[in-house]
N, C-alpha and C. Protein backbone atom coordinates (compact mmCIF):
# COMPACT_ATOMS: atom_id res chain seq x y z
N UNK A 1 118.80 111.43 163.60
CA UNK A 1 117.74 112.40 163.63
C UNK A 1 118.26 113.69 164.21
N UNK A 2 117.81 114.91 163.77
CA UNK A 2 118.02 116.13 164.20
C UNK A 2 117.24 116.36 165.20
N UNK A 3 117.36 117.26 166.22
CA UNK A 3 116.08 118.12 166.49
C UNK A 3 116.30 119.51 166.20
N UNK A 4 115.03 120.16 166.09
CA UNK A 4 114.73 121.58 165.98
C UNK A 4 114.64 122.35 167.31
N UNK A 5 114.55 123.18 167.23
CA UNK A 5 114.43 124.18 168.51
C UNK A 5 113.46 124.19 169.32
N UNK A 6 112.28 123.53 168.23
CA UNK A 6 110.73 123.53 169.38
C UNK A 6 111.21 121.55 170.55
N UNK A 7 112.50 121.63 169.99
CA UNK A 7 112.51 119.55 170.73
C UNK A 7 111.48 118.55 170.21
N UNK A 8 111.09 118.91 169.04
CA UNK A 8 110.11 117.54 168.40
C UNK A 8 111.23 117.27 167.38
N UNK A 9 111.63 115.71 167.35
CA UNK A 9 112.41 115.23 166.25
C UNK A 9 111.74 115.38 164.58
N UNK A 10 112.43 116.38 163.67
CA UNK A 10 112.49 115.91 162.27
C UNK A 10 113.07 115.14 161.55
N UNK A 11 112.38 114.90 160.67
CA UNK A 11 113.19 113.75 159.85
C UNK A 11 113.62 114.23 158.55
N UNK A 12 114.71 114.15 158.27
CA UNK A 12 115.46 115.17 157.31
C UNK A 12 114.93 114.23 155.84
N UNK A 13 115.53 112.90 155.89
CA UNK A 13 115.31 111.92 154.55
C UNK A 13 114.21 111.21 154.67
N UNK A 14 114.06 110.71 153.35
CA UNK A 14 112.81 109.47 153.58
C UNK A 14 113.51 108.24 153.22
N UNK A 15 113.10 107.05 153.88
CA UNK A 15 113.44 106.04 154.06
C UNK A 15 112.69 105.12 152.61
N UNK A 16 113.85 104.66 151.95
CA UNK A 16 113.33 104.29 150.70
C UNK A 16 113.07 102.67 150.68
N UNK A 17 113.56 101.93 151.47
CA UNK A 17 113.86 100.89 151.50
C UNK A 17 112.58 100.00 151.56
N UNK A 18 111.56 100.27 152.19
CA UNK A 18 109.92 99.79 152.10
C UNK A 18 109.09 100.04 150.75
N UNK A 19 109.80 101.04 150.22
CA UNK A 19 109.07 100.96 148.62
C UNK A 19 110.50 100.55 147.62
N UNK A 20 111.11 100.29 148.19
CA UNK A 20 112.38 99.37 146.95
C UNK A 20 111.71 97.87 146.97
N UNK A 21 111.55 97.58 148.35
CA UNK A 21 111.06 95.97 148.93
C UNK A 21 109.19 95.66 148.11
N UNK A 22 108.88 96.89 148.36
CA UNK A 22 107.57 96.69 147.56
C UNK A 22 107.27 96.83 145.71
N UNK A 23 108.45 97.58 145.63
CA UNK A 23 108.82 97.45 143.98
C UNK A 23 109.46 95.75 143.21
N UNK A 24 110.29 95.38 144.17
CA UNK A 24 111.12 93.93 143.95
C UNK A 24 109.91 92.89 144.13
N UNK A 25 108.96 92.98 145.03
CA UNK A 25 107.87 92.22 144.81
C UNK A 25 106.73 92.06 144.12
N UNK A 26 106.26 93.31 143.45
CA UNK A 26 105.80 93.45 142.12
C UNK A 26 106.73 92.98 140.76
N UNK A 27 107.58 93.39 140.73
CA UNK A 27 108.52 92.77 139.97
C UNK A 27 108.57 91.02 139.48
N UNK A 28 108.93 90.65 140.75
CA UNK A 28 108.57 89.32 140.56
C UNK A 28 106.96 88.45 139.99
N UNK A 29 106.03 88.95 141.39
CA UNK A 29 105.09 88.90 140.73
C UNK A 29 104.43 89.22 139.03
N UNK A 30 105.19 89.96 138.29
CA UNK A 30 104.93 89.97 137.39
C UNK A 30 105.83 89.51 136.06
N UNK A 31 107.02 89.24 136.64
CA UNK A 31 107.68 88.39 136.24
C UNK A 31 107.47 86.44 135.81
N UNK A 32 106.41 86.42 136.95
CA UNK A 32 105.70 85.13 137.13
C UNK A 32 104.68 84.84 136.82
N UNK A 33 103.28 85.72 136.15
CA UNK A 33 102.41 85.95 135.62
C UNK A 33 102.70 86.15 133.92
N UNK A 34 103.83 87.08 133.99
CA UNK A 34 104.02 87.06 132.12
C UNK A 34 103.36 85.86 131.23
N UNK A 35 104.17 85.06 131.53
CA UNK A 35 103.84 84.16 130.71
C UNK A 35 102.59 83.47 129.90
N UNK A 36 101.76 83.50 131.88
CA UNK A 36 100.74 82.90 131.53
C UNK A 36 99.72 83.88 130.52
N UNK A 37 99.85 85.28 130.71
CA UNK A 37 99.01 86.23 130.24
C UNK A 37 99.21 86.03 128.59
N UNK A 38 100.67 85.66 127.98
CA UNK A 38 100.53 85.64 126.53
C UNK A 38 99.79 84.61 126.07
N UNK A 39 99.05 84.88 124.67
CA UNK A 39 98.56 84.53 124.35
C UNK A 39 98.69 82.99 123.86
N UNK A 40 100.23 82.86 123.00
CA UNK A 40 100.47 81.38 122.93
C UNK A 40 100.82 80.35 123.94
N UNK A 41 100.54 80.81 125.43
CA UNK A 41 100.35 79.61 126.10
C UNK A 41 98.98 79.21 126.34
N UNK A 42 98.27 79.99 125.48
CA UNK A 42 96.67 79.91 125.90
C UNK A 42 96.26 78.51 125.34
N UNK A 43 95.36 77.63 126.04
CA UNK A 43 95.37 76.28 125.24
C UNK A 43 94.52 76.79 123.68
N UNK A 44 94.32 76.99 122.60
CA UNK A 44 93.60 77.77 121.77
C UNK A 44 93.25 76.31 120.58
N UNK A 45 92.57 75.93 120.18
CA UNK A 45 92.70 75.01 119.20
C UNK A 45 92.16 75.89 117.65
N UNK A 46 93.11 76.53 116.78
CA UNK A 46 92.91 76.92 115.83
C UNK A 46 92.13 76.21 114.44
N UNK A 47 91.97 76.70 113.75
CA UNK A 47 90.90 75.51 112.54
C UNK A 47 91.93 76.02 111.42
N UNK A 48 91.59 74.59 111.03
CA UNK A 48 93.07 74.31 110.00
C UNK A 48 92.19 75.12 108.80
N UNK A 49 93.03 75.80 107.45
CA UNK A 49 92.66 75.58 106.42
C UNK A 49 93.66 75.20 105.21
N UNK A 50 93.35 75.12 103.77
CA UNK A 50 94.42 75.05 102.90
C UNK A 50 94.72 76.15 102.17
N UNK A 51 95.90 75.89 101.76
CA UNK A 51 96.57 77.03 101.58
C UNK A 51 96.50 78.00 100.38
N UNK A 52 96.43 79.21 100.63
CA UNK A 52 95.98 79.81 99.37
C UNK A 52 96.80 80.27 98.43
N UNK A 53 97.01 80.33 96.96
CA UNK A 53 98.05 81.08 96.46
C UNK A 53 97.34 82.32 95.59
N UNK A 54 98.34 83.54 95.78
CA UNK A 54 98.07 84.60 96.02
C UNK A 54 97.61 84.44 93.75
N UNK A 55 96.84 85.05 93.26
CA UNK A 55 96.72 85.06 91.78
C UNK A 55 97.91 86.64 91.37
N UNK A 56 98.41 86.37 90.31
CA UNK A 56 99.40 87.19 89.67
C UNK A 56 98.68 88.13 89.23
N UNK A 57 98.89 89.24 89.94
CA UNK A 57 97.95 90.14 88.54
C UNK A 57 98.81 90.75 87.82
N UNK A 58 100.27 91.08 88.12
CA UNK A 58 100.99 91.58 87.04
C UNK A 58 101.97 90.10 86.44
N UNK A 59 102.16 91.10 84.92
CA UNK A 59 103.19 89.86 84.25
C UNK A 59 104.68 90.42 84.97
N UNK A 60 105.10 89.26 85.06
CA UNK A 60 106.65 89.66 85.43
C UNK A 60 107.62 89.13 84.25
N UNK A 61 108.02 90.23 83.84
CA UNK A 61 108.84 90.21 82.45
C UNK A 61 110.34 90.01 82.90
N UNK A 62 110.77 89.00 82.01
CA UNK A 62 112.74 88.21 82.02
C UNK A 62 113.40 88.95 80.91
N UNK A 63 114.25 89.69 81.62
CA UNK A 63 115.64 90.41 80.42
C UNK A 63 116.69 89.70 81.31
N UNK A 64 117.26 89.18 80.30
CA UNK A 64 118.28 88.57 80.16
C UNK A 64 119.69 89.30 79.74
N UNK A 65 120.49 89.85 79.75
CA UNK A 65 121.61 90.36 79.69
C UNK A 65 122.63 89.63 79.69
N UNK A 66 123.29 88.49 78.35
CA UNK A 66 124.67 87.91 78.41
C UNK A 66 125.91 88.37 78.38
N UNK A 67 127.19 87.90 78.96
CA UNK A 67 128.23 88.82 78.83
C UNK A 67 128.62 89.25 77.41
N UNK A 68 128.05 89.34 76.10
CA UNK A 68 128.42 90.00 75.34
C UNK A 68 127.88 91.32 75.40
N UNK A 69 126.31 91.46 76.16
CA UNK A 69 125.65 92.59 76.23
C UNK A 69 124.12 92.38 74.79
N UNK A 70 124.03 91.40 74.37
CA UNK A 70 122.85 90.95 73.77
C UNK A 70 121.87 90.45 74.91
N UNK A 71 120.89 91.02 74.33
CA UNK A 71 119.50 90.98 75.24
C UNK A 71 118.24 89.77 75.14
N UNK A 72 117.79 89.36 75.92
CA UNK A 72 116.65 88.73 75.51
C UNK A 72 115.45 89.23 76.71
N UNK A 73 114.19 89.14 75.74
CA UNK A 73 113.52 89.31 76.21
C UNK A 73 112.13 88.34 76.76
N UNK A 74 112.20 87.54 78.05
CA UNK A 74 111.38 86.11 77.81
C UNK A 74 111.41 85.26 76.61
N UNK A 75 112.63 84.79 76.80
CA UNK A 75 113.06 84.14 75.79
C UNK A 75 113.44 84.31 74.26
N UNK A 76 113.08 85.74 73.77
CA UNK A 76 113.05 86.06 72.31
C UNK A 76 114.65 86.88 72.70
N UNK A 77 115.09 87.31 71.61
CA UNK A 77 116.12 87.96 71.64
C UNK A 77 115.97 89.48 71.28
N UNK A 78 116.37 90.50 71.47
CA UNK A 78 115.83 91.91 71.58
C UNK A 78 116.65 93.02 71.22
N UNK A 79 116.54 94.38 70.59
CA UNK A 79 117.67 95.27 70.84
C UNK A 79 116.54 96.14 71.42
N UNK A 80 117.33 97.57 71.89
CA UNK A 80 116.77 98.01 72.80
C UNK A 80 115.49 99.05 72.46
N UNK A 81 115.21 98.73 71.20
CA UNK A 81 114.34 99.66 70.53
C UNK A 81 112.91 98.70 70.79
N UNK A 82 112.93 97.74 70.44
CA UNK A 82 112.10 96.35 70.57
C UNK A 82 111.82 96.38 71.92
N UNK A 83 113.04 96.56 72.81
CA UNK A 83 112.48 96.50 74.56
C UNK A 83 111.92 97.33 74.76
N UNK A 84 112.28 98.66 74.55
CA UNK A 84 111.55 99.85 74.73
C UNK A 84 109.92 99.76 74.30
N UNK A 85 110.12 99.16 73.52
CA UNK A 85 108.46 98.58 72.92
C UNK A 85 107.60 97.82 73.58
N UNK A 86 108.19 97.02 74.02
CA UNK A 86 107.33 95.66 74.87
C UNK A 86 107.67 96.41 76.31
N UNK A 87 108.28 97.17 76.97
CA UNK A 87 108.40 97.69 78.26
C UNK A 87 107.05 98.60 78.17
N UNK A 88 106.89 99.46 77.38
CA UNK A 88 105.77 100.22 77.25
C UNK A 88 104.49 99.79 77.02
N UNK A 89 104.38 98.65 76.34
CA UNK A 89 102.96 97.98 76.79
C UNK A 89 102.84 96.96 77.73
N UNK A 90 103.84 96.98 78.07
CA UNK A 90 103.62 96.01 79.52
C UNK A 90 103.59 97.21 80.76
N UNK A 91 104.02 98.42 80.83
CA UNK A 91 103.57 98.97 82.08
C UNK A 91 102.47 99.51 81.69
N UNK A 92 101.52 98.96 81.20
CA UNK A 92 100.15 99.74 81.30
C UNK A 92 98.84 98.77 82.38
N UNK A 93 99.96 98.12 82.72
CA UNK A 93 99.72 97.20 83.74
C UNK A 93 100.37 97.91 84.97
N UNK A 94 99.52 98.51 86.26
CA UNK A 94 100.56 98.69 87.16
C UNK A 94 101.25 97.90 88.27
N UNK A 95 100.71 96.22 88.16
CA UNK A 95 101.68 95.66 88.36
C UNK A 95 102.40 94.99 87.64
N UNK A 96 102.70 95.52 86.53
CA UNK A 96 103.97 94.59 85.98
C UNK A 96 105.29 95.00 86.45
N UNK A 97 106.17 93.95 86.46
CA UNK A 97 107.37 93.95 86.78
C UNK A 97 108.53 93.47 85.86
N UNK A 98 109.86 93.97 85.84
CA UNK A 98 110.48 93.60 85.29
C UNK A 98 112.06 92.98 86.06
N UNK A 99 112.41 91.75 85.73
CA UNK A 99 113.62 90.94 86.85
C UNK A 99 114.84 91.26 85.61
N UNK A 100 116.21 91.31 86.08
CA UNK A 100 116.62 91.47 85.64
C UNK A 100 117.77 90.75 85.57
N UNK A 101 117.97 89.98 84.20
CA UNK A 101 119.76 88.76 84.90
C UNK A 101 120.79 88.84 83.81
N UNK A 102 121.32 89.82 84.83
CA UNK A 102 122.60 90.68 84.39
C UNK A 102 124.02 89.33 84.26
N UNK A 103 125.00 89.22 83.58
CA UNK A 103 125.90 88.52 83.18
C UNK A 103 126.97 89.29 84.16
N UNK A 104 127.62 89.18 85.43
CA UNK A 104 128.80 89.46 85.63
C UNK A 104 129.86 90.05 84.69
N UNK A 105 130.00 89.79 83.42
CA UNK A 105 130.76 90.36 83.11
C UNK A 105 130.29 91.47 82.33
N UNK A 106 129.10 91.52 82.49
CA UNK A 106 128.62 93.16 81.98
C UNK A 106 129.00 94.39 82.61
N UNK A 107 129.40 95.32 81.99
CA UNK A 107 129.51 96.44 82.63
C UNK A 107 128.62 96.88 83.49
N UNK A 108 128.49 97.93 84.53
CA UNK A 108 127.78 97.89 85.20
C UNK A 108 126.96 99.15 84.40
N UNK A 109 127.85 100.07 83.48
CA UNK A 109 127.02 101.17 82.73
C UNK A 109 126.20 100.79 81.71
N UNK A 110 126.48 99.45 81.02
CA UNK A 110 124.88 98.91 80.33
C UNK A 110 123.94 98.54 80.62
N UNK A 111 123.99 98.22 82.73
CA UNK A 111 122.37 97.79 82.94
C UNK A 111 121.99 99.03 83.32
N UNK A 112 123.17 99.87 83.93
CA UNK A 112 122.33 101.55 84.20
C UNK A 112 121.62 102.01 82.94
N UNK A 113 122.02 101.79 81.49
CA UNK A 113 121.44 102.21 80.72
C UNK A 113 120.03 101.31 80.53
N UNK A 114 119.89 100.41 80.65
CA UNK A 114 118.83 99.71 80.55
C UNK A 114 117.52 99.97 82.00
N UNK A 115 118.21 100.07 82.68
CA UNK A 115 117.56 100.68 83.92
C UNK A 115 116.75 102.03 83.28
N UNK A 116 117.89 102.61 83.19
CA UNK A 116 116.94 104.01 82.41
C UNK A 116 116.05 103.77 81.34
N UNK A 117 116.20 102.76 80.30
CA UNK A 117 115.52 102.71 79.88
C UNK A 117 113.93 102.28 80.01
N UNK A 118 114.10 101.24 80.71
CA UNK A 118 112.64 100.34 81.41
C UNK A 118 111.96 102.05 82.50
N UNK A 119 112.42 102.81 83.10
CA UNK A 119 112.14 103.57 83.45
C UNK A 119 111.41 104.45 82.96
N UNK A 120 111.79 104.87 81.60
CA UNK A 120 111.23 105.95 80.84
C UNK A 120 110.22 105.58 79.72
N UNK A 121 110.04 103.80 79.82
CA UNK A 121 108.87 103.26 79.53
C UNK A 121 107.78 103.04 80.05
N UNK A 122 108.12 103.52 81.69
CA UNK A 122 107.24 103.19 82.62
C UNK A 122 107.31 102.42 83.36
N UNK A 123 107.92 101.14 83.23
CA UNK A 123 108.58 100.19 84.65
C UNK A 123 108.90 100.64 86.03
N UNK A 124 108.28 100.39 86.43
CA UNK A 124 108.84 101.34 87.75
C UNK A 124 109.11 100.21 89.02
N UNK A 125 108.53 98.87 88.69
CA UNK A 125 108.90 97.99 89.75
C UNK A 125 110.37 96.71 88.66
N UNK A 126 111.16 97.07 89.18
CA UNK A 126 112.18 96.51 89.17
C UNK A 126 113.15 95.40 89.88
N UNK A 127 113.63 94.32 89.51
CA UNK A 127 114.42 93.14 90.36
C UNK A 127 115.64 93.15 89.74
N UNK A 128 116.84 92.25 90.49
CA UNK A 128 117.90 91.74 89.67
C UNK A 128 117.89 90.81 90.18
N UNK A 129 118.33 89.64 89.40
CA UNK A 129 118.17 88.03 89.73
C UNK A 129 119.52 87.48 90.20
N UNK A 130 119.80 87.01 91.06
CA UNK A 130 121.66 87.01 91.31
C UNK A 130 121.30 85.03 92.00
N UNK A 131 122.51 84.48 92.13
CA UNK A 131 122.57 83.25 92.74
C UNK A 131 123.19 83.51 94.11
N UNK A 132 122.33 82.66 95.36
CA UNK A 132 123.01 82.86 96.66
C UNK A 132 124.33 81.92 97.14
N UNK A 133 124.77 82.54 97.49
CA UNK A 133 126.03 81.73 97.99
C UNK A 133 127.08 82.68 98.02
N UNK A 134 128.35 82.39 97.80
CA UNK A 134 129.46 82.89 98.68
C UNK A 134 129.97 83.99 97.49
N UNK A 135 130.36 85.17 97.66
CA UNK A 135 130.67 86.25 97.01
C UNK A 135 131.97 86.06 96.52
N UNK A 136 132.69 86.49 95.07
CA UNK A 136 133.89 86.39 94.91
C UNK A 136 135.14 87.16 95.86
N UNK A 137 135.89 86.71 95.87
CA UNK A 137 136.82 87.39 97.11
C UNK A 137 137.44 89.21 96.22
């Protein structure tokens, strides 16, 4: 402690250590309460129901793309004048969709072209269908 000139002691710092001690005990305390406050430890008995499945409202249309680059379209076989056809009355649906299962050994510039094409028919929701598992090295 200092003193000043009048001889009454000032106190230059404040002593932090009574609100560190009172911070560490809130701390805990609420460390120890968490739990109980969430909701899934609450005993809750929920009511069962069965399960719903969602109804399709768009068609989801299959192009097929083999490695020669011949097309099918849900099963029919197609050139791209024919797709362009059935792409355009199928997006008059705005959820239709179109998946797409490209052959690896297709170029990658004939599904861009087909991309563009389903595009400029109106498709605008698009997939590609691939198998999961381990990638070629």
């Amino acid at each position: 402690m200092q003193k000043n000139d009048s001889g009454m002691g000032a106190m230059a710092e404040i002593n932090v250590t009574p609100l560190v001690d009172v911070m560490l005990v809130l701390l805990v305390v609420f460390i120890l309460t968490a739990p109980l406050i969430v909701p899934q430890s609450m005993k809750v008995n929920l009511p069962k129901t069965t399960a719903v499945t969602l109804e399709d409202k768009g068609k989801k249309l299959q192009l097929t793309i083999d490695s020669s680059g011949a097309l099918t379209l849900d099963g029919s076989p197609v050139n791209d004048k024919e797709l362009e056809k059935a792409l355009n009355a199928a997006s008059s649906n705005p959820e239709a969709s179109l998946a797409i299962q490209a052959d690896k050994a297709v170029p990658y510039g004939r599904v861009a072209e087909l991309m563009a094409l389903s595009q400029s028919a109106g498709m605008v929701k698009l997939s590609f269908v691939t198998l999961a598992g381990k990638t070629a090295p």
